[in-house]
N, C-alpha and C. Protein backbone atom coordinates (compact mmCIF):
# COMPACT_ATOMS: atom_id res chain seq x y z
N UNK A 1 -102.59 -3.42 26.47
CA UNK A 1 -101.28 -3.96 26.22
C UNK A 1 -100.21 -2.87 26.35
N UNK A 2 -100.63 -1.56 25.98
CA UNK A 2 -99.42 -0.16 25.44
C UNK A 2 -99.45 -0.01 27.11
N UNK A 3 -100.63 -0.04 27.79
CA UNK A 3 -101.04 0.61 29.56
C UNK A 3 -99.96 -0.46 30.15
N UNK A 4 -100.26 -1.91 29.48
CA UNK A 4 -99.13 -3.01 31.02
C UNK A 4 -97.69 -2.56 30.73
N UNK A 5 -97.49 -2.61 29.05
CA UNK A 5 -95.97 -2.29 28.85
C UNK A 5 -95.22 -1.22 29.19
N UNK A 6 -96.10 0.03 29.19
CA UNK A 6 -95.60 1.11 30.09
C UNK A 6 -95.46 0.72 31.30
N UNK A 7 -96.28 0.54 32.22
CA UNK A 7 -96.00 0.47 33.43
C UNK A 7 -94.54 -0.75 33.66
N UNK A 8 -94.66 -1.51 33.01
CA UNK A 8 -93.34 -2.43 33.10
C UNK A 8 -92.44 -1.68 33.25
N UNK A 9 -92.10 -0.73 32.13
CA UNK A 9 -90.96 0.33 31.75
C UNK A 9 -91.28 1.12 33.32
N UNK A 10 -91.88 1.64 33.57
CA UNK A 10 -91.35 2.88 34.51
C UNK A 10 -91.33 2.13 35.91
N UNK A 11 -91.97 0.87 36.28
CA UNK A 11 -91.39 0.35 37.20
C UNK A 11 -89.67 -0.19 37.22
N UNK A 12 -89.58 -0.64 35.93
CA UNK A 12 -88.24 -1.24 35.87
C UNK A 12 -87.26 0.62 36.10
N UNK A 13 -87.48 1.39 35.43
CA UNK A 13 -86.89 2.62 35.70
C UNK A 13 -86.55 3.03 37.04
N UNK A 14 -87.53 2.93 37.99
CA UNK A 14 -88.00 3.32 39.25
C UNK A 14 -86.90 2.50 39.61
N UNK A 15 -86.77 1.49 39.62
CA UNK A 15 -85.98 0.31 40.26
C UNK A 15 -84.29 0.84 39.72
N UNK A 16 -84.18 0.94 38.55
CA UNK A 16 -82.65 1.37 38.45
C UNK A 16 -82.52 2.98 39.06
N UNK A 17 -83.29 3.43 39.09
CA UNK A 17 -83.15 4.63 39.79
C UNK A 17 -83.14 5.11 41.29
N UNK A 18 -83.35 4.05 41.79
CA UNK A 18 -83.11 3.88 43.60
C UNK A 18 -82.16 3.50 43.53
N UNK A 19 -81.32 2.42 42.97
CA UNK A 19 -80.05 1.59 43.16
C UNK A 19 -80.32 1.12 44.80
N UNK A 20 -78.93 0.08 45.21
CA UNK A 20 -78.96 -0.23 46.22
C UNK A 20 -78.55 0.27 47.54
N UNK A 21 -79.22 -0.08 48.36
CA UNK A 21 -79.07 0.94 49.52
C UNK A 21 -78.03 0.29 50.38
N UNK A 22 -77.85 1.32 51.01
CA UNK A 22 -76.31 1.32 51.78
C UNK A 22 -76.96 1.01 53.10
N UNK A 23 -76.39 0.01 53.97
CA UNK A 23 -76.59 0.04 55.43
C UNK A 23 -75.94 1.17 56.48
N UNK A 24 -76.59 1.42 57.22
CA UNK A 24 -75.91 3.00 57.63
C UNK A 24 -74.82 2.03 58.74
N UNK A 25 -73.92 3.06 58.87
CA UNK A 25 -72.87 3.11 59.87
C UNK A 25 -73.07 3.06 61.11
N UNK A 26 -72.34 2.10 61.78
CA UNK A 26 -72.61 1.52 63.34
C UNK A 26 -71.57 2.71 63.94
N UNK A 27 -71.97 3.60 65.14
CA UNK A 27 -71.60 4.72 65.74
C UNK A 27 -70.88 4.05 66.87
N UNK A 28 -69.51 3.70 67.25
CA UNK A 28 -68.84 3.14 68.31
C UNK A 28 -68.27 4.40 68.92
N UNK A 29 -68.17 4.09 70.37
CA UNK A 29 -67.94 4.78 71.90
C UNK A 29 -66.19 5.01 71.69
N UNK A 30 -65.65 4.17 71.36
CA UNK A 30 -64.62 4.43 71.69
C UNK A 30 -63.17 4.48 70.37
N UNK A 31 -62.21 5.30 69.93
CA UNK A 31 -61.55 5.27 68.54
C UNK A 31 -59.88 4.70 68.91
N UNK A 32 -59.62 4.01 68.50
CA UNK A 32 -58.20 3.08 68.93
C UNK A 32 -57.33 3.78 67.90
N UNK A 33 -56.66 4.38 68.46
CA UNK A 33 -55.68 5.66 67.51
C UNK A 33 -53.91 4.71 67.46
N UNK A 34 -52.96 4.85 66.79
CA UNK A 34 -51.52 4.63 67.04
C UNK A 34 -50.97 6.06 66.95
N UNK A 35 -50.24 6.24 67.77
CA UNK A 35 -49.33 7.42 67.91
C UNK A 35 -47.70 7.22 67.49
N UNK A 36 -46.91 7.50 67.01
CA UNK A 36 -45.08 7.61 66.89
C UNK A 36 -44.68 8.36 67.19
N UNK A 37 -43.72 8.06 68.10
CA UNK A 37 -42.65 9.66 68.37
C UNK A 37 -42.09 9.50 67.23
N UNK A 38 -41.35 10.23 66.58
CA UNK A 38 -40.22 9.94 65.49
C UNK A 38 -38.95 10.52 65.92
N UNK A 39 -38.95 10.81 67.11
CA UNK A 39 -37.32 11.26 67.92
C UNK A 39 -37.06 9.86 68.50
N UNK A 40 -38.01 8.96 69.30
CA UNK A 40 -37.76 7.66 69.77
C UNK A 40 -38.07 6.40 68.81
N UNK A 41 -38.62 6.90 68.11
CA UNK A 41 -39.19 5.48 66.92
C UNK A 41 -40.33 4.74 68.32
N UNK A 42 -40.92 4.94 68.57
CA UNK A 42 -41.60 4.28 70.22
C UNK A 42 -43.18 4.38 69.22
N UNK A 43 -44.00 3.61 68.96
CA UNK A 43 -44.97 3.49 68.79
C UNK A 43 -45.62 3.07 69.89
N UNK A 44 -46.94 3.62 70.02
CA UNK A 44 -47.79 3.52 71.26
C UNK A 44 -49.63 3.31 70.81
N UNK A 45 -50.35 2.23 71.02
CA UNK A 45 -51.42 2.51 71.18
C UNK A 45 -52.11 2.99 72.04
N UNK A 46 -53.51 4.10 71.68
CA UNK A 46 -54.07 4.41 73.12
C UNK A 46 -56.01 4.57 72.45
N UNK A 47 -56.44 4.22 73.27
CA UNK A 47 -58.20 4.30 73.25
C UNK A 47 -58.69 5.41 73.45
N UNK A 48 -59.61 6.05 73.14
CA UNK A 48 -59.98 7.58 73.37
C UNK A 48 -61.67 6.98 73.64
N UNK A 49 -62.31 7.77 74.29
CA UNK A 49 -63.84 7.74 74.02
C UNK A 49 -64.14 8.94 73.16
N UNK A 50 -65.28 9.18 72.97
CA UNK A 50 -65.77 10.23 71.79
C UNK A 50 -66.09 11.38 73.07
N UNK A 51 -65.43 12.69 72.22
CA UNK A 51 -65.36 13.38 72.83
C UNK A 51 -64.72 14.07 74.34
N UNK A 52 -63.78 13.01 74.20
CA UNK A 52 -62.56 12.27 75.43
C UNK A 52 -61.14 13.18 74.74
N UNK A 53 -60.19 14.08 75.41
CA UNK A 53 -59.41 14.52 75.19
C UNK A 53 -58.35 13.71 75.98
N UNK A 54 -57.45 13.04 74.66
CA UNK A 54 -56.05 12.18 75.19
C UNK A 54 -54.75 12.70 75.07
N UNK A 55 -53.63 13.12 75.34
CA UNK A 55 -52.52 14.15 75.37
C UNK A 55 -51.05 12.55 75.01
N UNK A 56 -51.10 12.89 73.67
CA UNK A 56 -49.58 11.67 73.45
C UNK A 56 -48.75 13.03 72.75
N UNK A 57 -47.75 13.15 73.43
CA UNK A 57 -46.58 13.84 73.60
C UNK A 57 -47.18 15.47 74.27
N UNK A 58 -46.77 15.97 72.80
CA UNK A 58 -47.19 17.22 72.82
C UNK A 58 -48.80 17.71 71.91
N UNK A 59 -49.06 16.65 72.11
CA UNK A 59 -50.64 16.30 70.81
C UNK A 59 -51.43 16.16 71.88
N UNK A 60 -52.82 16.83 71.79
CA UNK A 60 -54.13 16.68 72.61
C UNK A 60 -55.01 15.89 71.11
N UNK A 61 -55.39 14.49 71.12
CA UNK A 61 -56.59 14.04 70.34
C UNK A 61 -58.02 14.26 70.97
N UNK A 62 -58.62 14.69 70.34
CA UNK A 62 -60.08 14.27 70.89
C UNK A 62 -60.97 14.00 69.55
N UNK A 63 -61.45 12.68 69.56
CA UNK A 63 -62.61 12.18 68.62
C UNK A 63 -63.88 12.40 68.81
N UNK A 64 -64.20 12.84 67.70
CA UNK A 64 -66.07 13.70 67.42
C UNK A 64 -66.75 12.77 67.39
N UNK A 65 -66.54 11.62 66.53
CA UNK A 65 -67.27 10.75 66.39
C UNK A 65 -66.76 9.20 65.71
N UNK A 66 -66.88 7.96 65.74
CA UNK A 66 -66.51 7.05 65.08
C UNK A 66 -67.35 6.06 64.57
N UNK A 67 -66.72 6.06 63.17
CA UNK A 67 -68.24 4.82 62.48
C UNK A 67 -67.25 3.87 61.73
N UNK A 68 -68.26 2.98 61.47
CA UNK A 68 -67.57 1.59 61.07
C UNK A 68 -68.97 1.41 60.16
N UNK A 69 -68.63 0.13 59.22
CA UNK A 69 -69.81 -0.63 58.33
C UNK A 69 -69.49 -1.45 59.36
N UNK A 70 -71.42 -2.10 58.92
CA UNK A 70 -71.55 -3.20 59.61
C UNK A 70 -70.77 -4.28 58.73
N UNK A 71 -70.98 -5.51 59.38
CA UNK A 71 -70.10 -6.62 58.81
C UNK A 71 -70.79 -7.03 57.62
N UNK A 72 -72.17 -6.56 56.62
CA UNK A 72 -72.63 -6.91 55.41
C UNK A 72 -72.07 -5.91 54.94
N UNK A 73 -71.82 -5.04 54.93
CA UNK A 73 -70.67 -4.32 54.05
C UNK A 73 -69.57 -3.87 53.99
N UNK A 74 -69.19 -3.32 52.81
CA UNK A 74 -67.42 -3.52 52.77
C UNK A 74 -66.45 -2.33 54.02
N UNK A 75 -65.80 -3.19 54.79
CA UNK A 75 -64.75 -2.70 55.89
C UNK A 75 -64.42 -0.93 55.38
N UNK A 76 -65.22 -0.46 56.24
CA UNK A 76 -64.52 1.44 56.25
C UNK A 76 -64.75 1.51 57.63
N UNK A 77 -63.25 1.93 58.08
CA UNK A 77 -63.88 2.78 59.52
C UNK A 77 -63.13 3.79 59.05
N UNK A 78 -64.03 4.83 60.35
CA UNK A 78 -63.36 6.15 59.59
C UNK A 78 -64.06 7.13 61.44
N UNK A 79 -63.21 8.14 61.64
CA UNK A 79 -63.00 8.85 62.69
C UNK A 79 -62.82 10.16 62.12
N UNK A 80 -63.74 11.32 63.06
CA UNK A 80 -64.24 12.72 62.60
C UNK A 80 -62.96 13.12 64.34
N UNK A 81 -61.94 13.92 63.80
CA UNK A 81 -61.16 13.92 65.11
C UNK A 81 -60.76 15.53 64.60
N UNK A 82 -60.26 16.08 66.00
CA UNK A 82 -59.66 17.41 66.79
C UNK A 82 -57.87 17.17 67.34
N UNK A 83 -56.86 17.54 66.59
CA UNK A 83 -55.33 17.77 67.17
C UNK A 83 -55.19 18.56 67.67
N UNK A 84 -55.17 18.77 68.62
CA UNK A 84 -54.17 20.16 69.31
C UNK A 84 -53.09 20.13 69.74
N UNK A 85 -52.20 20.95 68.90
CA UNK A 85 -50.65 21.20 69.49
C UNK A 85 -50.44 22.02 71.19
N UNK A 86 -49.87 21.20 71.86
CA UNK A 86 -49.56 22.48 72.98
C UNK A 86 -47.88 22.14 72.74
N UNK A 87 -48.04 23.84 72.81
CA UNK A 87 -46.90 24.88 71.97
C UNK A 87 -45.82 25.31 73.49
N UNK A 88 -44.35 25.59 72.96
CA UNK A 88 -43.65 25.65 73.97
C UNK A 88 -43.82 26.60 74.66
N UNK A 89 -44.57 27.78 74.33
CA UNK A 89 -45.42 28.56 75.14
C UNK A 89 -46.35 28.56 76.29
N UNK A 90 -46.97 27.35 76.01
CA UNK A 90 -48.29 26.65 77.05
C UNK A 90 -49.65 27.17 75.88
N UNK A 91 -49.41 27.33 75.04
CA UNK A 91 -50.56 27.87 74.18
C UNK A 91 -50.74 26.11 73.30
N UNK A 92 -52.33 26.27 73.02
CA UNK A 92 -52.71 25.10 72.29
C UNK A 92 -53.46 26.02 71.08
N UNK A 93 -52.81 24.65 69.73
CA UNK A 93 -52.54 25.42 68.48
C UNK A 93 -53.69 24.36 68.11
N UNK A 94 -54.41 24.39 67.22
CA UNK A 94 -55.17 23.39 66.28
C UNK A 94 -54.62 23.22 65.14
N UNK A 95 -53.97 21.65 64.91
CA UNK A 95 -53.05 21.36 63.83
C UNK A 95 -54.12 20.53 63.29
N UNK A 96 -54.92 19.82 63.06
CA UNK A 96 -55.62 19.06 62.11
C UNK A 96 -57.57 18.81 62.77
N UNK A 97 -58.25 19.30 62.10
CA UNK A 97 -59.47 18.65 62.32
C UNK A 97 -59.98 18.12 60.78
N UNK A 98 -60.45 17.43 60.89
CA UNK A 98 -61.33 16.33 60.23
C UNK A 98 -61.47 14.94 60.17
N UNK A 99 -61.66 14.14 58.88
CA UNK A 99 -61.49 12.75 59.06
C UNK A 99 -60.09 12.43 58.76
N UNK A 100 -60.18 11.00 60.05
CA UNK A 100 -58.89 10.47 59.02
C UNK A 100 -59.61 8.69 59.16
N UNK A 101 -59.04 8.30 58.20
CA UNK A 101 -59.75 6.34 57.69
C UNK A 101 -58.83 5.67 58.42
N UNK A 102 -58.79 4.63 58.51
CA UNK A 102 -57.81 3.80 58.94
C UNK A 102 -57.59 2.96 57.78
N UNK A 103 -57.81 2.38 57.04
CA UNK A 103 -57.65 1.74 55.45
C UNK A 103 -56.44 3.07 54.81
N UNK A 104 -57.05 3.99 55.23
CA UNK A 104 -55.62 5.14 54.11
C UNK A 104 -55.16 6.01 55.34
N UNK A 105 -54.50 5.94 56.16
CA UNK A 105 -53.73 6.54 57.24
C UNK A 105 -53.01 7.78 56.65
N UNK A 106 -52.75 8.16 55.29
CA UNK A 106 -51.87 8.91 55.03
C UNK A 106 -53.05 10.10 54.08
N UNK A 107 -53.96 9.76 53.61
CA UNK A 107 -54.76 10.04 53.28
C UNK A 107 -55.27 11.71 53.86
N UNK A 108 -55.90 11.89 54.78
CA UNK A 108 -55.51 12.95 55.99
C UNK A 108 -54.59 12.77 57.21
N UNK A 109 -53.42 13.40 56.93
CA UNK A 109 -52.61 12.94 57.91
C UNK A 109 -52.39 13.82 58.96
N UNK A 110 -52.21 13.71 60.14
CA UNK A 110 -51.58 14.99 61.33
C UNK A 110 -50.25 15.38 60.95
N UNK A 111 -50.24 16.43 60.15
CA UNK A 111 -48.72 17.33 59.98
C UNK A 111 -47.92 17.67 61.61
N UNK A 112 -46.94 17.09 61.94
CA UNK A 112 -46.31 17.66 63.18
C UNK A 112 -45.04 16.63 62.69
N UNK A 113 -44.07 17.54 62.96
CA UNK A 113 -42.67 17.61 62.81
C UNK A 113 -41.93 16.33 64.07
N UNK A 114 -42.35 16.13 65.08
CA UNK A 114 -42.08 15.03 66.05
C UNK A 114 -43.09 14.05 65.75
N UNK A 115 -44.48 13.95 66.46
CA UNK A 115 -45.51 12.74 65.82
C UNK A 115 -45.97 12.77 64.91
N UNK A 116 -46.48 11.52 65.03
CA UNK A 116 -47.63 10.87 63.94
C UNK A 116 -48.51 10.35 64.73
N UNK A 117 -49.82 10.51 64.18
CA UNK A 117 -51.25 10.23 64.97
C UNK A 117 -51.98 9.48 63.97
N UNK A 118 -52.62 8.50 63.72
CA UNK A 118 -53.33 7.75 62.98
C UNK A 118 -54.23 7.11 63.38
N UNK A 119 -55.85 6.91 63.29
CA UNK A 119 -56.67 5.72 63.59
C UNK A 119 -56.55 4.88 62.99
N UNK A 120 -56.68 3.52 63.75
CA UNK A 120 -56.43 2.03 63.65
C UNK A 120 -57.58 1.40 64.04
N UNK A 121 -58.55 1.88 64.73
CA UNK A 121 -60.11 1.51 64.63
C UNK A 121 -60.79 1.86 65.21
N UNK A 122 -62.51 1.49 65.01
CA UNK A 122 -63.09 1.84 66.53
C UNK A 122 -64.26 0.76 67.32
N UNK A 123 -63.97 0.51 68.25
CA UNK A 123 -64.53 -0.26 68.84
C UNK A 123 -65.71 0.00 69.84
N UNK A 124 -66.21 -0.99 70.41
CA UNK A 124 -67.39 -0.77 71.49
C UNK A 124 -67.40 -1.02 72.90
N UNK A 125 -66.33 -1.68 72.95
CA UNK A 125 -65.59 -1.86 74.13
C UNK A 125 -63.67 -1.79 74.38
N UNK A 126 -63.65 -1.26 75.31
CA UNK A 126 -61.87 -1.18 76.00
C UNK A 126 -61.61 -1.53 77.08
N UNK A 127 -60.22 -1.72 77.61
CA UNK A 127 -59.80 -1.97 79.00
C UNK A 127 -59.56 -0.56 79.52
N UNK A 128 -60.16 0.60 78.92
CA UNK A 128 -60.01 1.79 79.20
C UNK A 128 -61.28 2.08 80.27
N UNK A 129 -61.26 2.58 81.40
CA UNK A 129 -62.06 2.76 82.19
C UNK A 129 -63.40 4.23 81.37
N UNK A 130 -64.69 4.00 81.07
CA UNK A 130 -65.50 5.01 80.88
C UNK A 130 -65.16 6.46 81.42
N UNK A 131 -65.51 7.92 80.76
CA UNK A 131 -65.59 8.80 81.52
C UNK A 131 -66.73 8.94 82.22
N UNK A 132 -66.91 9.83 83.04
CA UNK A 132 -67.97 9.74 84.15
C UNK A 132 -68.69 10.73 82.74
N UNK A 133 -70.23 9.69 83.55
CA UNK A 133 -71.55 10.32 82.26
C UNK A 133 -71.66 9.52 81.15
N UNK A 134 -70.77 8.51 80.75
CA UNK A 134 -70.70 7.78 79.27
C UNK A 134 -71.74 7.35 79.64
N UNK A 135 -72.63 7.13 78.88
CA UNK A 135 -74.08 6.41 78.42
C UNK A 135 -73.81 5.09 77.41
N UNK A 136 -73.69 3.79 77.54
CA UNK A 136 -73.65 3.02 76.54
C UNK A 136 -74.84 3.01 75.23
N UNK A 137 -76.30 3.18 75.98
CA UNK A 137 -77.01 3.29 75.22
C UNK A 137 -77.06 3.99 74.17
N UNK A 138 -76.01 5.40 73.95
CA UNK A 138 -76.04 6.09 72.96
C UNK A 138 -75.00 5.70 71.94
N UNK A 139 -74.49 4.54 72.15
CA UNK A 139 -73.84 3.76 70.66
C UNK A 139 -74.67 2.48 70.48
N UNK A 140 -73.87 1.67 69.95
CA UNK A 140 -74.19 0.44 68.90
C UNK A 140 -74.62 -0.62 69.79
N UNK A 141 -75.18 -1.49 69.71
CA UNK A 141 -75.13 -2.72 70.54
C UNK A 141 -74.53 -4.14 70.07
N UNK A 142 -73.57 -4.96 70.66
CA UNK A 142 -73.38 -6.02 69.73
C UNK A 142 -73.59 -7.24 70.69
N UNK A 143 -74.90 -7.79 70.80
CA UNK A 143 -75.09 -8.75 71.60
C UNK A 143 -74.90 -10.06 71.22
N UNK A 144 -74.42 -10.24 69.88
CA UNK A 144 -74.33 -11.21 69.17
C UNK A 144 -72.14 -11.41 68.83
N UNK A 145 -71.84 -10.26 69.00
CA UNK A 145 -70.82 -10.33 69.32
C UNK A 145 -69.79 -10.38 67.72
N UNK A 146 -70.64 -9.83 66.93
CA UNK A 146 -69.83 -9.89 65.44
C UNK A 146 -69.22 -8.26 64.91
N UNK A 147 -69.54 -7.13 65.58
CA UNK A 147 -69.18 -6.08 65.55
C UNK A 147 -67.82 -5.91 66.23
N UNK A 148 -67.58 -5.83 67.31
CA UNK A 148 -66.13 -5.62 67.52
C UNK A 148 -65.39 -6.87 68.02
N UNK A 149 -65.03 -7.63 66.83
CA UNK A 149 -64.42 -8.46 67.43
C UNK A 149 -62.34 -8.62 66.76
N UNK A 150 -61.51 -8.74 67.84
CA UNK A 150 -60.26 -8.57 67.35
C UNK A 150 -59.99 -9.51 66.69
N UNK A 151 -60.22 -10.69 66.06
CA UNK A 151 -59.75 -11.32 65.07
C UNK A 151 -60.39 -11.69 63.62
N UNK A 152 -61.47 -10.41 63.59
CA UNK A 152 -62.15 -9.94 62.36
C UNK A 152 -63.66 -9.72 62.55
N UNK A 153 -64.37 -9.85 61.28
CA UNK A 153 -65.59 -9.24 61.48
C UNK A 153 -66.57 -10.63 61.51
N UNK A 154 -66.29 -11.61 61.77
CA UNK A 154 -67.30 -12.73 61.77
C UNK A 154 -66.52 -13.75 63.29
N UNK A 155 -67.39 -14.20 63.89
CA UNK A 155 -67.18 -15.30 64.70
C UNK A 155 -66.34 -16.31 64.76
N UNK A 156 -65.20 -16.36 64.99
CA UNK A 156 -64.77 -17.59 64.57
C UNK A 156 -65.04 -19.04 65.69
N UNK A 157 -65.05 -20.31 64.84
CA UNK A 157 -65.64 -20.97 65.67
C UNK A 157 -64.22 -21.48 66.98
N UNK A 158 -64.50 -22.03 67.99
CA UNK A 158 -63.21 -22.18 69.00
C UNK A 158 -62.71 -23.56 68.69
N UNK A 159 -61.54 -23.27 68.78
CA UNK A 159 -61.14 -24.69 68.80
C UNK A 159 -61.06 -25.95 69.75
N UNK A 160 -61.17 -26.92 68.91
CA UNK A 160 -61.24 -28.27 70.30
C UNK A 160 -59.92 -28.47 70.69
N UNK A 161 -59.81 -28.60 71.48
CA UNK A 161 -58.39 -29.11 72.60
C UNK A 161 -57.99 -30.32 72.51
N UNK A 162 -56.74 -30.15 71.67
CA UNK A 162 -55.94 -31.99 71.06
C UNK A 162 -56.11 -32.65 72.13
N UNK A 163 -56.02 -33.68 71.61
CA UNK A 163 -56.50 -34.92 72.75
C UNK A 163 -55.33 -35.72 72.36
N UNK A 164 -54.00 -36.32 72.22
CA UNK A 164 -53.18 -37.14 72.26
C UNK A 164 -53.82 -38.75 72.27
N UNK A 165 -54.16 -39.44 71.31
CA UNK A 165 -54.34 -41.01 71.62
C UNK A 165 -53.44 -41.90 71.05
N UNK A 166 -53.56 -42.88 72.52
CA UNK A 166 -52.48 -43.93 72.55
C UNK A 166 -52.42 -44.78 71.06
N UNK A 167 -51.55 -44.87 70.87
CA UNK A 167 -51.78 -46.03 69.50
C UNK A 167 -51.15 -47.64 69.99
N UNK A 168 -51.56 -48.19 69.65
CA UNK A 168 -51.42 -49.64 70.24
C UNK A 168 -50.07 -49.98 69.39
N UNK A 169 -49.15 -50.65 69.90
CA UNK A 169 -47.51 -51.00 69.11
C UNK A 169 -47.96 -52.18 68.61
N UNK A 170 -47.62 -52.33 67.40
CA UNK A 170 -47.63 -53.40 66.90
C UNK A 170 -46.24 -54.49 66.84
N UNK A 171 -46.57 -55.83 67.02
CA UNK A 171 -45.45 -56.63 67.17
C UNK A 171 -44.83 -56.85 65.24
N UNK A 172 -43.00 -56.81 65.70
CA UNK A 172 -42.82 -56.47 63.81
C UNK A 172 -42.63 -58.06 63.66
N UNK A 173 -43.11 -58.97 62.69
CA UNK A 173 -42.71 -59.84 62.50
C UNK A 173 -41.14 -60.20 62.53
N UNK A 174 -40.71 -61.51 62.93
CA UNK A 174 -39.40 -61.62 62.61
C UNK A 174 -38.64 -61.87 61.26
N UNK A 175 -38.94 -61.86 60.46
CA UNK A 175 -38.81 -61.85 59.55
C UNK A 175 -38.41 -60.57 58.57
N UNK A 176 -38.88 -59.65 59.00
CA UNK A 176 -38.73 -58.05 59.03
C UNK A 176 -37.45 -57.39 59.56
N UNK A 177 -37.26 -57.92 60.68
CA UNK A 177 -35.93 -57.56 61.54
C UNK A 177 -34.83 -57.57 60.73
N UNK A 178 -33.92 -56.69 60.54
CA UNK A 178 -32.69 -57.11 59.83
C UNK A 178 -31.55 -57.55 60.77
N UNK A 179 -30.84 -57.69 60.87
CA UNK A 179 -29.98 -58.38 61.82
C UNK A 179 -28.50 -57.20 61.42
């Protein structure tokens, strides 16, 4: 009886002591950044691939890497990125490496006195042409189509196409008519 009740106890222990496990992070190809001049107020989106150097103004981005939760857990994307200033010199300065989230944009921010650089997500596909050598196989796959999708993280179903039907006129009694 003392042998089952122990073991109850240190299984139940065992069990609060793993807690629940985290689904790992889906690794996407490509990081959807917003850029601002703040001399033009001109906001601009642009797509980067990983490890793809993109030049908005005087800013070189290049993204290390980009992860997202899958759609069973709670929305983080988050981007491991490289700024480089090129300086009125022709010299390139390194103004920010690390992460920045897209949920807290301000969180790690790119310090520069003209832009602002922020990720806004990352996806698995763009209208951005591949660099030569991209391998798809070395990201995520979404054949089911619930990972990158632009109007959230689940399927939505399509809609049916109104159909207009005739309604038959009814005759008003005369009696009804006011004169």
């Amino acid at each position: 009886m003392i042998r089952s009740l122990s073991l109850c106890v240190a299984s139940l222990a065992l069990g609060l002591l793993t807690g629940p496990v985290a689904a790992a992070p889906i690794k996407n190809p490509i990081a959807v950044f917003s850029g601002l001049d703040k001399v033009t107020g001109r906001i601009i989106s642009f797509d980067v691939y990983i490890d793809e150097t993109v030049q908005f103004g005087a800013l070189r981005v290049t993204p290390r890497t980009c992860l997202t939760q899958p759609p069973t857990e709670e929305p983080n994307t988050m981007v491991f990125a490289e700024v480089d200033e090129i300086t009125l010199d022709s010299r390139i300065r390194r103004i920010f490496t690390g992460w920045m989230f897209a949920a807290s944009p301000g969180l790690n921010a790119v310090e520069h006195p003209v832009y602002d650089v922020w990720l806004k997500d990352c996806v698995l596909s763009s209208d951005v042409a591949p660099p030569p050598g991209f391998k798809q196989g070395d990201y995520a796959q979404d054949p089911m189509g619930l990972i990158d999708r632009p109007d959230g993280w689940f399927p939505v179903p399509r809609r049916r196409p109104f159909v207009a039907q005739q309604q038959e006129e009814e005759e008003v009694p005369p009696d009804l008519i006011e004169d």
